[in-house]
Protein backbone atom coordinates (compact mmCIF):
# COMPACT_ATOMS: atom_id res chain seq x y z
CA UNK A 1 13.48 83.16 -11.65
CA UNK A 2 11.74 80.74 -13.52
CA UNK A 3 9.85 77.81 -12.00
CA UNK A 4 7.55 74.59 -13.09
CA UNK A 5 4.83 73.16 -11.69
CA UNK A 6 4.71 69.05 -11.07
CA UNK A 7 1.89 67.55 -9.15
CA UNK A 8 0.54 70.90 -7.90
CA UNK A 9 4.07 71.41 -5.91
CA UNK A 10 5.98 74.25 -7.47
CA UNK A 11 9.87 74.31 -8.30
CA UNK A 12 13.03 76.55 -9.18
CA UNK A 13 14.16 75.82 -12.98
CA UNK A 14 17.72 75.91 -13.30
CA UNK A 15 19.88 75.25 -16.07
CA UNK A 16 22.61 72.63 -15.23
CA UNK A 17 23.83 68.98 -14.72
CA UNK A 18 21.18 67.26 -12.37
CA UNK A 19 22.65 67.12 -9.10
CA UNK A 20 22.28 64.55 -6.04
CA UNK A 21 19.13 65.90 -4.20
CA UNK A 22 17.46 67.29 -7.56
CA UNK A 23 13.85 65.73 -7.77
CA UNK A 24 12.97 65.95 -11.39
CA UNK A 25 14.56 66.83 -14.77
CA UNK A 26 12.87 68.65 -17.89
CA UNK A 27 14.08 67.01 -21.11
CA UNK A 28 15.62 69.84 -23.21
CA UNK A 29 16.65 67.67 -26.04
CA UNK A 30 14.29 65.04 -27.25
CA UNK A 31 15.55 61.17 -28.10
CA UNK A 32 13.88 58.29 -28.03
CA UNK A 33 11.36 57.58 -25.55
CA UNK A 34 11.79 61.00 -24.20
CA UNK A 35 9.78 63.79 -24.59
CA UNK A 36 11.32 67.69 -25.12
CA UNK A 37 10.07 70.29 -22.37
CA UNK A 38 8.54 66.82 -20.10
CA UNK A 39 9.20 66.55 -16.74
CA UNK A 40 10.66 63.22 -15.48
CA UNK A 41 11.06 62.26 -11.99
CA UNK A 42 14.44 61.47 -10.64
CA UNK A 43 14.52 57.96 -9.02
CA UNK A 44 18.39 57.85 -7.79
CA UNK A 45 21.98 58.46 -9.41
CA UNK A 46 23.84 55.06 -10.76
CA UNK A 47 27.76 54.66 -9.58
CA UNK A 48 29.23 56.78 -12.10
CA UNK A 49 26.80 60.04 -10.49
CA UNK A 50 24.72 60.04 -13.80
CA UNK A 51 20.53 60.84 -12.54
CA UNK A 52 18.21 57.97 -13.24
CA UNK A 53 14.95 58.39 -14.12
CA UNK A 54 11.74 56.25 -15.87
CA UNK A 55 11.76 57.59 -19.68
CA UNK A 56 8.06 57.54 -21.77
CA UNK A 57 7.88 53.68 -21.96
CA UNK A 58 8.77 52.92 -17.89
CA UNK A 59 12.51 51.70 -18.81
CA UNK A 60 14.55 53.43 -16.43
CA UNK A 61 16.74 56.08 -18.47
CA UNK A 62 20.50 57.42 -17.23
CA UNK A 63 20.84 61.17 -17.59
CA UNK A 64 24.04 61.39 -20.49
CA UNK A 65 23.45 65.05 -21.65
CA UNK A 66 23.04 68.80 -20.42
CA UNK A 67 18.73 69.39 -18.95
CA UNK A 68 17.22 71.39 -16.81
CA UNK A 69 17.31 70.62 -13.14
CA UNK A 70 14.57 71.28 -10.56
């Protein structure tokens, strides 16, 4: 099992759609204003169920693609 460690808390790494009760995501595909193999915080899910989250310049980002879930 592999795991990360964010803010000296440590958590499961799995590979999947971030899911309702997920607390952070790890970027596995960089764009813009994201950074590959970061961890970003989850802040809530918009109506459509996509995760939310604040990308490198504080706009909040919605979660399109395939990441890693922890």
């Amino acid at each position: 099992m592999e795991t990360i460690t964010h803010e000296s808390k440590l958590y499961r790494k799995v590979e999947r759609e971030a899911l309702m009760g997920d607390r952070l995501i790890q970027i596995t595909e960089p764009t813009v204003d994201l950074t590959k193999d970061k961890v970003y915080a989850l802040v809530g899910f918009d109506l459509d169920g996509d995760a939310t989250f604040y990308d490198d310049i504080g706009d909040v980002g919605i979660l399109l693609f395939r990441i890693t879930s922890c």
